[in-house]
Protein backbone atom coordinates (compact mmCIF):
# COMPACT_ATOMS: atom_id res chain seq x y z
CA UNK A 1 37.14 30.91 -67.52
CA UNK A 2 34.95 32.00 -70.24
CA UNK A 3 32.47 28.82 -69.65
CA UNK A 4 32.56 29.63 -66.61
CA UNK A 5 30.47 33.37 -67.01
CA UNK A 6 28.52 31.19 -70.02
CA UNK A 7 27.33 28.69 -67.45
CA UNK A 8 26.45 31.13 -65.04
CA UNK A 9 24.19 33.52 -67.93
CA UNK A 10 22.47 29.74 -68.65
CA UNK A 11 21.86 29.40 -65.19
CA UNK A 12 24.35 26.81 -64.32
CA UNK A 13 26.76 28.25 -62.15
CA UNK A 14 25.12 26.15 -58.61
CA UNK A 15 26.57 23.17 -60.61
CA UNK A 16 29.16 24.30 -62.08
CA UNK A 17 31.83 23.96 -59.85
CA UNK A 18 33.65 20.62 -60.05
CA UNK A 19 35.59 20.17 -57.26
CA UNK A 20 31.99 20.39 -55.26
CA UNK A 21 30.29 17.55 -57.09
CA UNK A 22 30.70 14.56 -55.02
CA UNK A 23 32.80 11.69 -56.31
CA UNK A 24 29.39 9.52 -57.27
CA UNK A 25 28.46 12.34 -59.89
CA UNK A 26 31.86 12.42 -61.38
CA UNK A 27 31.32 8.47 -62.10
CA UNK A 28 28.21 8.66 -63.28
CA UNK A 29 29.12 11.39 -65.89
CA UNK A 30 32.52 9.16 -66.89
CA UNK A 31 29.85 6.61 -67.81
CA UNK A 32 27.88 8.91 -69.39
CA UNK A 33 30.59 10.40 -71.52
CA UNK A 34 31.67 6.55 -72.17
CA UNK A 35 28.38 5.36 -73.31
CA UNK A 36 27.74 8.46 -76.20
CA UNK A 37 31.74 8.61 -77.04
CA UNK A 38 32.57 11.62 -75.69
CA UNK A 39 35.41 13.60 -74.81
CA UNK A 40 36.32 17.07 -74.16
CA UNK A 41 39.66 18.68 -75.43
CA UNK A 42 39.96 21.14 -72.43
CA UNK A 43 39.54 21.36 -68.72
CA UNK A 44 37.01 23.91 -69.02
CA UNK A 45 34.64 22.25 -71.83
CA UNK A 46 34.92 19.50 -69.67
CA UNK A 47 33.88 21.79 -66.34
CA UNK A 48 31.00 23.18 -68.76
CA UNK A 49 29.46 19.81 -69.72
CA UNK A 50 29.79 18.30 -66.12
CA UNK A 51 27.69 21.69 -64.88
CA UNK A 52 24.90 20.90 -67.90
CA UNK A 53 24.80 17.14 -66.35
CA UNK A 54 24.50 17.72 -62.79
CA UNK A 55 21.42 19.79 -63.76
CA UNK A 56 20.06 17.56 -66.23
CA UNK A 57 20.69 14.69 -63.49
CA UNK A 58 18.70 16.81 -60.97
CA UNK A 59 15.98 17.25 -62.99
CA UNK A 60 15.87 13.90 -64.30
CA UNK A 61 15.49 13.05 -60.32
CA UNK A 62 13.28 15.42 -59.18
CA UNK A 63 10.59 14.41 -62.27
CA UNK A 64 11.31 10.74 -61.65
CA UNK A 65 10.47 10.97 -57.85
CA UNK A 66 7.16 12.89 -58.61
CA UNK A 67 5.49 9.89 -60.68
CA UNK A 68 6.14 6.31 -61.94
CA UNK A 69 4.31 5.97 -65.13
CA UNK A 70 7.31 7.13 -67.03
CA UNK A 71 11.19 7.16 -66.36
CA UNK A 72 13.54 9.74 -67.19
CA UNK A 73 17.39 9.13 -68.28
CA UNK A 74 20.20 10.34 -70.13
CA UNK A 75 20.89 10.69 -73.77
CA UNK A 76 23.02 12.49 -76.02
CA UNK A 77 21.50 15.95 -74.90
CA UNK A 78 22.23 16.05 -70.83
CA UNK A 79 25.57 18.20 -71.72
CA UNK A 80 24.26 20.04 -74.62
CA UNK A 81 22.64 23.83 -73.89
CA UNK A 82 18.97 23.93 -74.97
CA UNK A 83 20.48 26.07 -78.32
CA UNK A 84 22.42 23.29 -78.89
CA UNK A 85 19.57 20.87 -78.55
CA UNK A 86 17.19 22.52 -80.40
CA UNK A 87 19.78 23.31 -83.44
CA UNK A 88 20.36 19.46 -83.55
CA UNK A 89 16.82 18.88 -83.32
CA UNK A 90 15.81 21.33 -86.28
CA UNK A 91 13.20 23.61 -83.87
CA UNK A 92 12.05 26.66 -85.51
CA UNK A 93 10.59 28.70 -82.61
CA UNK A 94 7.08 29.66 -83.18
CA UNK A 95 4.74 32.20 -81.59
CA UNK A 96 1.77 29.81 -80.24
CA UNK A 97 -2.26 31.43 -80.83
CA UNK A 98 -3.90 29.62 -78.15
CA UNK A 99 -3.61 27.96 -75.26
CA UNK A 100 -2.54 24.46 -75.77
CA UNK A 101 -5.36 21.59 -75.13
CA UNK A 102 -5.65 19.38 -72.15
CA UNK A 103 -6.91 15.96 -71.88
CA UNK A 104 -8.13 14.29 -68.80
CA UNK A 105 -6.35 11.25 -67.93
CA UNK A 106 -9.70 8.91 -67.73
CA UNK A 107 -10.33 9.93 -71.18
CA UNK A 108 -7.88 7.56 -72.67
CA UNK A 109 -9.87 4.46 -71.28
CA UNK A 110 -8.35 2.12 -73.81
CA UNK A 111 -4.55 3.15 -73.16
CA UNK A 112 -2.12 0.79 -73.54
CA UNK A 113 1.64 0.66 -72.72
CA UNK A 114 3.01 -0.72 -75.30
CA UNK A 115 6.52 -0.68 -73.77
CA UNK A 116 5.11 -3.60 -71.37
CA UNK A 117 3.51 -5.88 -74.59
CA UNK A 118 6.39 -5.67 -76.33
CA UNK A 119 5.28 -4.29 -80.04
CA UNK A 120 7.66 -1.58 -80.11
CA UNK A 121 11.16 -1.52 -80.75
CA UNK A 122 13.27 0.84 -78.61
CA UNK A 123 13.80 4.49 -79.35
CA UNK A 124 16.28 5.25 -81.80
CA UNK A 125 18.88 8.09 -82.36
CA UNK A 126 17.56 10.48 -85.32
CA UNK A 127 20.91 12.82 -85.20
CA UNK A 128 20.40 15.83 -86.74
CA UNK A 129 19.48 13.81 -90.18
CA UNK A 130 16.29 15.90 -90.80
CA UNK A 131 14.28 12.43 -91.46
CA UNK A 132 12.07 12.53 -88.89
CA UNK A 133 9.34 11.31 -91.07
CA UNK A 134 11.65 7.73 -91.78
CA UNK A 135 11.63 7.24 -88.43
CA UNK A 136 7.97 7.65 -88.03
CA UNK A 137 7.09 5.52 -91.16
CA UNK A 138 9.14 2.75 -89.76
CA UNK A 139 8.26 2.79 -85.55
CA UNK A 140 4.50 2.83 -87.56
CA UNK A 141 5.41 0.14 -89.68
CA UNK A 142 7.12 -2.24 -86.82
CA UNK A 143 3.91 -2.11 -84.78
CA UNK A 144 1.51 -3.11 -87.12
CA UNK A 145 3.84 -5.88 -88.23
CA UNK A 146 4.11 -6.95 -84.53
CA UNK A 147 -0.21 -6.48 -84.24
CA UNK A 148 -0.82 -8.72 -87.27
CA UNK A 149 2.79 -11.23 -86.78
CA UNK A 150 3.39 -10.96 -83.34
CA UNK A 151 7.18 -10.53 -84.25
CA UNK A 152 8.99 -7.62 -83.66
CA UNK A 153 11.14 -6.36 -86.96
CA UNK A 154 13.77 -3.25 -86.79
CA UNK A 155 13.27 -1.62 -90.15
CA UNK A 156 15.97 0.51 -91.64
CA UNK A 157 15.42 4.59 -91.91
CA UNK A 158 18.11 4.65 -94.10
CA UNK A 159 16.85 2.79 -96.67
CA UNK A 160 13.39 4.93 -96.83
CA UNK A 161 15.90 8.01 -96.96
CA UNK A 162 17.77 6.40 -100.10
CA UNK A 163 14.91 5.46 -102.40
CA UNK A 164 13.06 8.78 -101.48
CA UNK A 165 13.14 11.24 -104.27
């Protein structure tokens, strides 16, 4: 039980315990492991991941009950640790000067939702490709396309990362 003393140093171990979780939380993460292709080769990775869920899942809630301009959901990081999330995501931990800037809401009068108007395509999975800047260029390219065409095209990453020298 080795995951078990890791989940509890992460701060998982009031979800940890699988027998607990009721049945609806052990479907929902069979979907969830279903939908990304995963699977876990023992009964205590599995116990591990489940705990990292149930948290992400209450969170997820708790932020989706406090507002409704945005929605929350699962991806491929609700079992991962934060380590494990940031090492796919490439962060490099940095020591910030100031205090970051806040904007008042009223001062983006011309906001749009583009979500709603349909000009952007939905978000895609970067991996741990270290392109981020592909997949900028082309979710920047795809909307002005669909501002001057009004049709929608899904551009390829890969083919920026190819011809890039």
């Amino acid at each position: 039980m080795h995951l078990a003393k890791a989940a509890s140093v992460l701060g998982f171990e009031g979800f940890f315990h699988h027998n607990q979780a009721p049945t609806h939380m052990h479907e929902k993460f069979a979907a969830h492991m279903e939908a990304e292709g995963l699977s876990y080769g023992t009964r205590d990775e599995y116990e591990f991941r489940f705990g990292i869920y149930q948290q992400v899942d209450y969170e997820i809630e708790i932020e989706n009950n406090k507002q409704d301009s945005y929605r929350l959901g699962h991806n491929m990081f609700s079992t991962m640790t934060k380590a494990e999330a940031n090492k796919m995501l490439g962060a490099i931990p940095q020591e910030m000067d100031a205090e970051p800037a806040t904007f008042d809401e009223s001062s983006n009068g011309g906001a749009v939702d583009w979500r709603s108007k349909g000009g952007v395509n939905s978000v895609k999975n970067q991996g741990s490709c270290g392109s981020c800047w592909a997949f900028g260029a082309t979710a920047g390219t795809e909307h002005s396309h669909w501002r001057a065409a009004r049709t929608l095209q899904n551009l390829s990453e890969q083919q920026l990362v190819d011809c890039s020298t």
